[in-house]
PDB file of N, CA and C in Angstrom:
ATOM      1  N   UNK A   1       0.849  -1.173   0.000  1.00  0.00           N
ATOM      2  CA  UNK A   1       0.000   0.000   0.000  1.00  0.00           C
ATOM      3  C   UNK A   1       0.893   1.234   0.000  1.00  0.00           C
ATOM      4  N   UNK A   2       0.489   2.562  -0.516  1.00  0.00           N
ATOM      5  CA  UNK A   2       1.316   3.540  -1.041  1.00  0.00           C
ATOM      6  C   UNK A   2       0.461   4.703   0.006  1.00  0.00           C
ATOM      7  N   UNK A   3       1.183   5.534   0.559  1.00  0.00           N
ATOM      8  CA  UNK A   3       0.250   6.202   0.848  1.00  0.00           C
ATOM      9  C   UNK A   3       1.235   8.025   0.524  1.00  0.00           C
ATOM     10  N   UNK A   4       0.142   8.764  -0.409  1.00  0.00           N
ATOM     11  CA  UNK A   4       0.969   9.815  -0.484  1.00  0.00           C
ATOM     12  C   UNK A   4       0.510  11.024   0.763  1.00  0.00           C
ATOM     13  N   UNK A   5       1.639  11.713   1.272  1.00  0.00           N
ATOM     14  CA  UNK A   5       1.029  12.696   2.382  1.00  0.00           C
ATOM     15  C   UNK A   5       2.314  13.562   2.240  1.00  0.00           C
ATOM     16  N   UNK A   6       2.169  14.667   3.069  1.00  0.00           N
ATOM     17  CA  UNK A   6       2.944  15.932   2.706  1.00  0.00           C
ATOM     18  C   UNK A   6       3.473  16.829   3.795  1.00  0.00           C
ATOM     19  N   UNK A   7       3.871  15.781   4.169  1.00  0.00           N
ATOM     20  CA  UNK A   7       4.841  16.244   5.382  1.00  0.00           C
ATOM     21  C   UNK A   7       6.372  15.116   5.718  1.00  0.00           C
ATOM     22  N   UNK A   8       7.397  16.201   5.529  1.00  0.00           N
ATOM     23  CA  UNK A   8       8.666  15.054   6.320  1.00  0.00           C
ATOM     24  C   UNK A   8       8.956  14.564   7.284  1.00  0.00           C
ATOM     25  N   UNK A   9       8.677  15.245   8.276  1.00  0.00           N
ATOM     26  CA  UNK A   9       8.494  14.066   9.624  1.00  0.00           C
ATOM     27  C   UNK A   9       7.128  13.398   9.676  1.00  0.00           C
ATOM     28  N   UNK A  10       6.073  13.777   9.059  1.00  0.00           N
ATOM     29  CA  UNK A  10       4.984  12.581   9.355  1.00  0.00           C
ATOM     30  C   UNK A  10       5.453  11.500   8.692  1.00  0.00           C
ATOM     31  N   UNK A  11       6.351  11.910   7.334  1.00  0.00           N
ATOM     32  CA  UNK A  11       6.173  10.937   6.350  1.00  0.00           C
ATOM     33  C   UNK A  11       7.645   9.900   6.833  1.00  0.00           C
ATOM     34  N   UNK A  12       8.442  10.365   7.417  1.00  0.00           N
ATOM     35  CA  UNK A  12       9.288   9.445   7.523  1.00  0.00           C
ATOM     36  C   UNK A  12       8.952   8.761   9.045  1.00  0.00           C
ATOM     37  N   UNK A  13       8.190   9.445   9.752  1.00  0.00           N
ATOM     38  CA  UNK A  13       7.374   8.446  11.094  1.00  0.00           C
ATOM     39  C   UNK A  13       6.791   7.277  10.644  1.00  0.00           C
ATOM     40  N   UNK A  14       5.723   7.465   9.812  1.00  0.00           N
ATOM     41  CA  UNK A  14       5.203   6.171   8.863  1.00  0.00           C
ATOM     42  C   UNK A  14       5.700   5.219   8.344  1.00  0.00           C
ATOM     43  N   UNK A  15       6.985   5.737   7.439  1.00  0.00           N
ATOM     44  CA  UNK A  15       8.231   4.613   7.119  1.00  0.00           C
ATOM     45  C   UNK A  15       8.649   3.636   7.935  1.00  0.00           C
ATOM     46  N   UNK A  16       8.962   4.368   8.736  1.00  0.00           N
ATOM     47  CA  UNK A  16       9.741   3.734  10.208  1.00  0.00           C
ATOM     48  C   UNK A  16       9.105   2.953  10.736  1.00  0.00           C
ATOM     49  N   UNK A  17       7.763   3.399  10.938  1.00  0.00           N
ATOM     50  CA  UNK A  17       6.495   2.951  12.399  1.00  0.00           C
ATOM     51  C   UNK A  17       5.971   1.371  11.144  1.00  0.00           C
ATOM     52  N   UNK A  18       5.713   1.389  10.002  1.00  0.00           N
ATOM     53  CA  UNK A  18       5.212   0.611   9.183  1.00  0.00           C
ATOM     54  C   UNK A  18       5.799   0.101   7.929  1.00  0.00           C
ATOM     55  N   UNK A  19       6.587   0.468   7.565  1.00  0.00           N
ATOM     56  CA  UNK A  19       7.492  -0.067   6.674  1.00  0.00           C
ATOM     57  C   UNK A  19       7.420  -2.026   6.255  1.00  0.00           C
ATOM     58  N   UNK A  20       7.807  -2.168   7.714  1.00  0.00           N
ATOM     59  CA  UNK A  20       7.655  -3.549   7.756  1.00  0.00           C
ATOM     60  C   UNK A  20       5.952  -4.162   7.566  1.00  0.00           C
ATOM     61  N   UNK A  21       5.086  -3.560   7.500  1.00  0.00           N
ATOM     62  CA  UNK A  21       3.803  -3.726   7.438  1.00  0.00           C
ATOM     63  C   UNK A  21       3.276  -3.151   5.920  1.00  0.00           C
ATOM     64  N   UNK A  22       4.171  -3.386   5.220  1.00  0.00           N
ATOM     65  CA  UNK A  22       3.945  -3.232   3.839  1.00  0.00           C
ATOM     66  C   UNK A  22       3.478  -1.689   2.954  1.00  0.00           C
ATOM     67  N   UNK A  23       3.543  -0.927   4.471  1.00  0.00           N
ATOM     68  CA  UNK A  23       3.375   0.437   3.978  1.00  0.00           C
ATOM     69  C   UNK A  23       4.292   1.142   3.422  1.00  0.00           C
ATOM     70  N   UNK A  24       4.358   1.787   2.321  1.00  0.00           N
ATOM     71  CA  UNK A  24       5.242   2.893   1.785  1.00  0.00           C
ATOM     72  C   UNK A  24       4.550   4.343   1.995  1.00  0.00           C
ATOM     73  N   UNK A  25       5.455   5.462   2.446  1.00  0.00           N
ATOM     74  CA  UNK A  25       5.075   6.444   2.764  1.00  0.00           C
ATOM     75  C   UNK A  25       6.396   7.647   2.193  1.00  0.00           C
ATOM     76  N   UNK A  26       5.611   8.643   0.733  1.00  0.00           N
ATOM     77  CA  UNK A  26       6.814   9.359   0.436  1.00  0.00           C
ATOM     78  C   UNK A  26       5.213  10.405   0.530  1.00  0.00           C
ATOM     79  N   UNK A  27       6.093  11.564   0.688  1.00  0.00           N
ATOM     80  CA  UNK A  27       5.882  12.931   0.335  1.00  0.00           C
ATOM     81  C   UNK A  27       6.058  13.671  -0.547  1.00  0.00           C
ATOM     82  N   UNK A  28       5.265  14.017  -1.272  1.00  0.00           N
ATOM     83  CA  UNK A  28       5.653  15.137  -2.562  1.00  0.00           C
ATOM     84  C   UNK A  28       5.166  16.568  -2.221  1.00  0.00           C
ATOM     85  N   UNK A  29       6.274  17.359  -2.211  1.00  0.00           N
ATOM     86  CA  UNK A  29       6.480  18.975  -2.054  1.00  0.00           C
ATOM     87  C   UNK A  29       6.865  19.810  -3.088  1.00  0.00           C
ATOM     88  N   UNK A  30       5.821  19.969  -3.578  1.00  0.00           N
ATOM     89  CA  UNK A  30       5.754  20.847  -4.895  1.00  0.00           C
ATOM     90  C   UNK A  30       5.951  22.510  -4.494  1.00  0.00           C
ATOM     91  N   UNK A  31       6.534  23.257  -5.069  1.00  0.00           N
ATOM     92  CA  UNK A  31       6.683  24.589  -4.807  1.00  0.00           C
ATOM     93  C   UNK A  31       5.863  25.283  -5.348  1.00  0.00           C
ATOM     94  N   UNK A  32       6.109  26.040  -6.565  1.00  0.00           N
ATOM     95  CA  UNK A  32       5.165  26.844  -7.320  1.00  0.00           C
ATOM     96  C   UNK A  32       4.850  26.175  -8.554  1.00  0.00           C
ATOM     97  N   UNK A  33       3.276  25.508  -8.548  1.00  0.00           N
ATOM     98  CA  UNK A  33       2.756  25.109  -9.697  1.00  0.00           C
ATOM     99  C   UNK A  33       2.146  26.024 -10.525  1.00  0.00           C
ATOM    100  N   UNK A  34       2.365  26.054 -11.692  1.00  0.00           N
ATOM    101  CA  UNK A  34       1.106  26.862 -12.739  1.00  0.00           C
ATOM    102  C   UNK A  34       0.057  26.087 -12.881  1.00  0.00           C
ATOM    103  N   UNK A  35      -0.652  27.045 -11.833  1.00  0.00           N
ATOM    104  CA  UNK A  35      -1.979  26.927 -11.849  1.00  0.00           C
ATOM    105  C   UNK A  35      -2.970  28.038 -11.850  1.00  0.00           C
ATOM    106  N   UNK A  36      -4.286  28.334 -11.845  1.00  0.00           N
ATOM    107  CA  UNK A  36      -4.854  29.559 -12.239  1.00  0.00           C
ATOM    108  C   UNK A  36      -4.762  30.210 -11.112  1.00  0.00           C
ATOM    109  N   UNK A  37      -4.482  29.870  -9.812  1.00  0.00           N
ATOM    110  CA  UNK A  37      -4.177  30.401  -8.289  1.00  0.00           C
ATOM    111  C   UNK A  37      -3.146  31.337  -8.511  1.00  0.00           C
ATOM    112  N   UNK A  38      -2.332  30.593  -8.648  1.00  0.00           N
ATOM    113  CA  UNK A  38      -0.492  31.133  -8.886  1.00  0.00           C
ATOM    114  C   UNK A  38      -0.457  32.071  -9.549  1.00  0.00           C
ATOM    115  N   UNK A  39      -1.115  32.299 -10.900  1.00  0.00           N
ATOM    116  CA  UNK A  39      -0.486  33.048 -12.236  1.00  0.00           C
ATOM    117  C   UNK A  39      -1.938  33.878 -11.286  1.00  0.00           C
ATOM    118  N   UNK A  40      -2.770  34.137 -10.794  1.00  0.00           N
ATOM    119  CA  UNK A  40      -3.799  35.095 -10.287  1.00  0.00           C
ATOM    120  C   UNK A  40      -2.989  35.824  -8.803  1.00  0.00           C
ATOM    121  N   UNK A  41      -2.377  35.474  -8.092  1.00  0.00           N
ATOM    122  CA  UNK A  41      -1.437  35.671  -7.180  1.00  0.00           C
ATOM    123  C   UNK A  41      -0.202  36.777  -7.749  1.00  0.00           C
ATOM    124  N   UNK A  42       0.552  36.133  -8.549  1.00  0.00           N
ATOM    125  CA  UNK A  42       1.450  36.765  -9.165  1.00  0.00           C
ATOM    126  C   UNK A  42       1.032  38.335  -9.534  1.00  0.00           C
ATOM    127  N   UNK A  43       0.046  38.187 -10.475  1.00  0.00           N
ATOM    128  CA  UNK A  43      -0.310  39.351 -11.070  1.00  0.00           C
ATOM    129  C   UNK A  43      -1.214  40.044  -9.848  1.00  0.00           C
ATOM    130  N   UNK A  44      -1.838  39.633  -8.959  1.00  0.00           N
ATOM    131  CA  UNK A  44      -2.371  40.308  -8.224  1.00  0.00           C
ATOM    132  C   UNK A  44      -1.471  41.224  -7.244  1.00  0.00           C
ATOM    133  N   UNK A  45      -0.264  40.731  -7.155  1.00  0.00           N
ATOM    134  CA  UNK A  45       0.863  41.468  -6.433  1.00  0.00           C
ATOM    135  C   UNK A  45       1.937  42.054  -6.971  1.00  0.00           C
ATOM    136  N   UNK A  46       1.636  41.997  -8.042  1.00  0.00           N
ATOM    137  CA  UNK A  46       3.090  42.416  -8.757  1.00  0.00           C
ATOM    138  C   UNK A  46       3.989  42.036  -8.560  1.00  0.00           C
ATOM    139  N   UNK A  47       4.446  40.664  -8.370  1.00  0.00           N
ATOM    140  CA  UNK A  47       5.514  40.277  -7.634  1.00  0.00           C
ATOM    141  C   UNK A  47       6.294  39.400  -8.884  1.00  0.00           C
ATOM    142  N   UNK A  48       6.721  39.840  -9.418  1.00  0.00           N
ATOM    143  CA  UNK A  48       7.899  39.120 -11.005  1.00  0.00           C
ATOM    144  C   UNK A  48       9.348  38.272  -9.839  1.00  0.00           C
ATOM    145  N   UNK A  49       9.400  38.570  -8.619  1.00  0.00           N
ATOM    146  CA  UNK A  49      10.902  38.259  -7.907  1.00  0.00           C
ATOM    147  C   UNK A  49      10.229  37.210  -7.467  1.00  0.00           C
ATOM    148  N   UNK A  50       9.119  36.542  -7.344  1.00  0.00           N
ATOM    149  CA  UNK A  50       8.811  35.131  -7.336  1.00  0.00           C
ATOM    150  C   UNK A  50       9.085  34.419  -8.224  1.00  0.00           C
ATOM    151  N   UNK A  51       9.254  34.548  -9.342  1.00  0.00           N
ATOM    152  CA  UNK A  51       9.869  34.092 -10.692  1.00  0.00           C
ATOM    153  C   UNK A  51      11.330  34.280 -10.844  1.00  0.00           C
ATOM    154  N   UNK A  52      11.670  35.168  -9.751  1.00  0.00           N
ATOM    155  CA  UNK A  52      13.197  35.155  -9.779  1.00  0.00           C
ATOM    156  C   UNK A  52      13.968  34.097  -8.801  1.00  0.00           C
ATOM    157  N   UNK A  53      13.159  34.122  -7.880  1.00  0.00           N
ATOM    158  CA  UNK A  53      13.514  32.918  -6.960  1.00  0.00           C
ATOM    159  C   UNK A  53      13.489  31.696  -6.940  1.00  0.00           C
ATOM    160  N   UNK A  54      13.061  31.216  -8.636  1.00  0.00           N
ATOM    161  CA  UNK A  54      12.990  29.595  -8.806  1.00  0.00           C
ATOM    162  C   UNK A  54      14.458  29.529 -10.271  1.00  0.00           C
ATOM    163  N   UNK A  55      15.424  28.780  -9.574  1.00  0.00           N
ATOM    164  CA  UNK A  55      16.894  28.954 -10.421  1.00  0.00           C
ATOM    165  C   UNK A  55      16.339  28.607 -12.049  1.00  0.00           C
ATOM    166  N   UNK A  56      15.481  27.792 -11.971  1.00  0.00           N
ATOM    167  CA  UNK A  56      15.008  27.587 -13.294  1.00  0.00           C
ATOM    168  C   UNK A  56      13.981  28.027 -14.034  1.00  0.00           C
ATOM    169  N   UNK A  57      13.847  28.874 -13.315  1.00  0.00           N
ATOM    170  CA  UNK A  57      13.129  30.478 -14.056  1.00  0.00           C
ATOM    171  C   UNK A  57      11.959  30.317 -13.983  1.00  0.00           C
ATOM    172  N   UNK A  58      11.063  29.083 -14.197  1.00  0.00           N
ATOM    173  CA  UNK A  58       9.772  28.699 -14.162  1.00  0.00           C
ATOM    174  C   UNK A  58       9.311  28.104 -13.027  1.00  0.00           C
ATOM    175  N   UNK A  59       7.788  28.060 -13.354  1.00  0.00           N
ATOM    176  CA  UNK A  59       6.897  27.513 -12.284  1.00  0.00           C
ATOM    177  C   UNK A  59       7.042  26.002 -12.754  1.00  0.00           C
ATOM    178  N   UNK A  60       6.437  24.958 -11.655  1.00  0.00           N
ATOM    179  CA  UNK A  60       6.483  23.651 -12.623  1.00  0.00           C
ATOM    180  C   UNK A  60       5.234  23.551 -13.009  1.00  0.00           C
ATOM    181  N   UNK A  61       4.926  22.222 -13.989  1.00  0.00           N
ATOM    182  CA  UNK A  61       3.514  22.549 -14.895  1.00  0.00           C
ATOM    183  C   UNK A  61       3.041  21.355 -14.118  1.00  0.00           C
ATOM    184  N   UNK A  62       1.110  21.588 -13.749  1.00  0.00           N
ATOM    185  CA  UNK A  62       0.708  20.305 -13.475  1.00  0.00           C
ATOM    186  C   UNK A  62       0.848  18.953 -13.671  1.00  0.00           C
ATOM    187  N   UNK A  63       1.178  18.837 -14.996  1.00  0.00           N
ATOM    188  CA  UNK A  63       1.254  17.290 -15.783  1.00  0.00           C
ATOM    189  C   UNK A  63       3.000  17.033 -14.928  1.00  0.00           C
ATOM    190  N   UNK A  64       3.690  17.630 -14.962  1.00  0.00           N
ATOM    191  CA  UNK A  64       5.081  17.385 -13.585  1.00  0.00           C
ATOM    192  C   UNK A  64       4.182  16.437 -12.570  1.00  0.00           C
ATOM    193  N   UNK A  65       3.760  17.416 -12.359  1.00  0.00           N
ATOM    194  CA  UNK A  65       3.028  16.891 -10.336  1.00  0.00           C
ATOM    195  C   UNK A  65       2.294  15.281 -10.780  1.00  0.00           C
ATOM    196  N   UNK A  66       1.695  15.783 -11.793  1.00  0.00           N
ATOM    197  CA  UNK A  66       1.251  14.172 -12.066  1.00  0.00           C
ATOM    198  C   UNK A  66       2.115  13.030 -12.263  1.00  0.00           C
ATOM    199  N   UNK A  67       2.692  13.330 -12.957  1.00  0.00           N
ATOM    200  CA  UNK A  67       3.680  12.125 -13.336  1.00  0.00           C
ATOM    201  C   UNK A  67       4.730  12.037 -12.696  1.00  0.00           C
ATOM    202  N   UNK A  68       5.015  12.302 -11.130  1.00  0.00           N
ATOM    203  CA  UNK A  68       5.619  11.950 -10.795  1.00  0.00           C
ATOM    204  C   UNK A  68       5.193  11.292  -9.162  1.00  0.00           C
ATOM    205  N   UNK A  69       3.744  11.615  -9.235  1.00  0.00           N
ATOM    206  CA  UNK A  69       2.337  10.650  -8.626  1.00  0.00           C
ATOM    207  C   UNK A  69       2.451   9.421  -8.802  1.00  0.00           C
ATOM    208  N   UNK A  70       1.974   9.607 -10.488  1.00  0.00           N
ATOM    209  CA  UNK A  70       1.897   7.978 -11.369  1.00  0.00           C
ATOM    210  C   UNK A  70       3.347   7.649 -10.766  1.00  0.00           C
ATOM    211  N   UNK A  71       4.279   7.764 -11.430  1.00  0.00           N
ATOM    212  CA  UNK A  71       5.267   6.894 -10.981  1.00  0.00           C
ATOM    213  C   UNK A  71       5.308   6.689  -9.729  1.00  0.00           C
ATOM    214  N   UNK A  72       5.132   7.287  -8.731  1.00  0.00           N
ATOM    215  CA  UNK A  72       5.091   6.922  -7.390  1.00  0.00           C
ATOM    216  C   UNK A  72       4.363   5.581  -6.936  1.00  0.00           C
ATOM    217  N   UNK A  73       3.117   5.568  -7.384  1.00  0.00           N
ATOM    218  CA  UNK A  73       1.889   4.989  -7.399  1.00  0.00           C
ATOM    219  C   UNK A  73       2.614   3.401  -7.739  1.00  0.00           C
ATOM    220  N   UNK A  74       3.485   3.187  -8.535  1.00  0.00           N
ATOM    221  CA  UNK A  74       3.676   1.973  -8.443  1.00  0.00           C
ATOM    222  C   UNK A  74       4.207   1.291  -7.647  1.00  0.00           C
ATOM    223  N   UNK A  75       4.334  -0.203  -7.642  1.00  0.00           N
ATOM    224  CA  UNK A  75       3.778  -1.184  -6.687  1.00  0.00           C
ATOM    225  C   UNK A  75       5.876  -1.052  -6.533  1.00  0.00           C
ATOM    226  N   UNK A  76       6.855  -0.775  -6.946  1.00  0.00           N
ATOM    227  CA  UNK A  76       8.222  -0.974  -7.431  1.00  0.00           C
ATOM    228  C   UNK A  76       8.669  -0.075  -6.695  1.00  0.00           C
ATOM    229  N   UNK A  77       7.833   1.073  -5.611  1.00  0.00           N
ATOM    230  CA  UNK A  77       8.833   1.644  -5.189  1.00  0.00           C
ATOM    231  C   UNK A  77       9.122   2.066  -3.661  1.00  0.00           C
ATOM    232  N   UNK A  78       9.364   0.856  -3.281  1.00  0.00           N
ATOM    233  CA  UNK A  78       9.450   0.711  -1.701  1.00  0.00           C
ATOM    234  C   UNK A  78      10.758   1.289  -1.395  1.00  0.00           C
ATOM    235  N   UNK A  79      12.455   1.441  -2.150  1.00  0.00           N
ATOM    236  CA  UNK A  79      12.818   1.992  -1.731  1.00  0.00           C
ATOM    237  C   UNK A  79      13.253   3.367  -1.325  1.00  0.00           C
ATOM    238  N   UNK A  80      11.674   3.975  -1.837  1.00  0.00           N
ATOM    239  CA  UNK A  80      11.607   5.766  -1.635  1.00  0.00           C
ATOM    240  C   UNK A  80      10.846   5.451  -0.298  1.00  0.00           C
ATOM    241  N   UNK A  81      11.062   4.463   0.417  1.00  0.00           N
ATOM    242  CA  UNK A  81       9.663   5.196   1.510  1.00  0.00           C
ATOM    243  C   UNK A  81      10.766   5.597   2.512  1.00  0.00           C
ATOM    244  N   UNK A  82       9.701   6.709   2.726  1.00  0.00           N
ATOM    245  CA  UNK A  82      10.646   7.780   3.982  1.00  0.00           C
ATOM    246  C   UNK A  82      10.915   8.976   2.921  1.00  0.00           C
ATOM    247  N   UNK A  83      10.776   9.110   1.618  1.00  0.00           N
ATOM    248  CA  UNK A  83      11.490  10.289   1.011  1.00  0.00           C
ATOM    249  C   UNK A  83      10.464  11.408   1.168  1.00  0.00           C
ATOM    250  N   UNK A  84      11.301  12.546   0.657  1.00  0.00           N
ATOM    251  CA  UNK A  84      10.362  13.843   0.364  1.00  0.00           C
ATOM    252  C   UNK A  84      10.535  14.321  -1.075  1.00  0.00           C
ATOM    253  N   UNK A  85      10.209  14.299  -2.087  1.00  0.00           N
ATOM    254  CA  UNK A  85      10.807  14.676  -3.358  1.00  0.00           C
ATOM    255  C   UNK A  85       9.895  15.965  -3.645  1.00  0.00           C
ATOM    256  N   UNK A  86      10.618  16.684  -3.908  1.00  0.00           N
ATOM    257  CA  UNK A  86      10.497  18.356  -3.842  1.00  0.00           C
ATOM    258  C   UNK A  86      10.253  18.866  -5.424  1.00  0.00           C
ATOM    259  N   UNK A  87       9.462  19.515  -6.254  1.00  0.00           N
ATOM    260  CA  UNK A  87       9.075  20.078  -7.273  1.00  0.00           C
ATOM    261  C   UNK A  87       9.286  21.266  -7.460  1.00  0.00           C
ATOM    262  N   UNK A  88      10.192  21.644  -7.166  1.00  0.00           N
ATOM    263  CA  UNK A  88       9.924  23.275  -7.239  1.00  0.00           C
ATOM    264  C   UNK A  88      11.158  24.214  -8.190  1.00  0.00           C
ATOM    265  N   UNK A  89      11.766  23.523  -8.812  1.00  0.00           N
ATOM    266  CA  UNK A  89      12.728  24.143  -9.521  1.00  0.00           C
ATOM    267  C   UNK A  89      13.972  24.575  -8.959  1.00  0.00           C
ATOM    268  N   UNK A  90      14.652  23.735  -7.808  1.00  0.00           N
ATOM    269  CA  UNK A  90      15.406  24.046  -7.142  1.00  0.00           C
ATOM    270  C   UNK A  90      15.536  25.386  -6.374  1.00  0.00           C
ATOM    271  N   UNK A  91      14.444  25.628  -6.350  1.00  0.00           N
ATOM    272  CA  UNK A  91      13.985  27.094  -5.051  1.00  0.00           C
ATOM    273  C   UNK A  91      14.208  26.531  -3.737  1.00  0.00           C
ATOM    274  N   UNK A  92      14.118  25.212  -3.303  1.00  0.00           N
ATOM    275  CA  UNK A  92      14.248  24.832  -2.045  1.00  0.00           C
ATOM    276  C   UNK A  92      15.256  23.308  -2.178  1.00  0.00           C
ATOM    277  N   UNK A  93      16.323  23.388  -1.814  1.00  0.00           N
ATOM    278  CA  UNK A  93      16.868  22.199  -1.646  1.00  0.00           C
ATOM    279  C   UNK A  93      17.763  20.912  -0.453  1.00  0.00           C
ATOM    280  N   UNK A  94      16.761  20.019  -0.255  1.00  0.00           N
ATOM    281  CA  UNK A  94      16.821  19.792   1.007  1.00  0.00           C
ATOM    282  C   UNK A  94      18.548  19.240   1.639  1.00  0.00           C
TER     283      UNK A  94
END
């Protein structure tokens, strides 16, 4: 069983606490997605130095966040449990 949640110490408590009980537990921490929130945010503040603060200039795009769900989602990847894998364009690196 896979369970996705979004936190690093919950998520590596779970690992630990259940691991052996067939649970996998990773976290995905996405930073700034383009989404109609974000790009409504942006322009609502004038804020362009949010776009400066991701090294790779961009936001990431939904279909990212997805597909790296799906891949999660499979049954092959027990040895991410405990991880946090981060989306954000190297704006935050753990």
């Amino acid at each position: 069983m896979t369970q996705l949640l979004s936190g690093p110490t919950l998520t590596k408590s779970i690992a630990r606490s259940f691991g052996r009980d067939g649970v996998t537990a990773i976290a995905i921490a996405p930073g700034l997605v383009r989404t109609e929130m974000a790009e409504e945010f942006i322009v609502a503040h004038s804020d362009t130095s949010i776009m400066e603060e991701i090294p790779v200039g961009d936001m990431a795009e939904p279909a990212e966040v997805a597909e790296l769900t799906a891949f999660l989602l499979r049954f092959s990847q027990d040895s991410l449990n405990g991880a946090t894998l981060d989306i954000n364009g190297g704006s935050y690196i753990r």
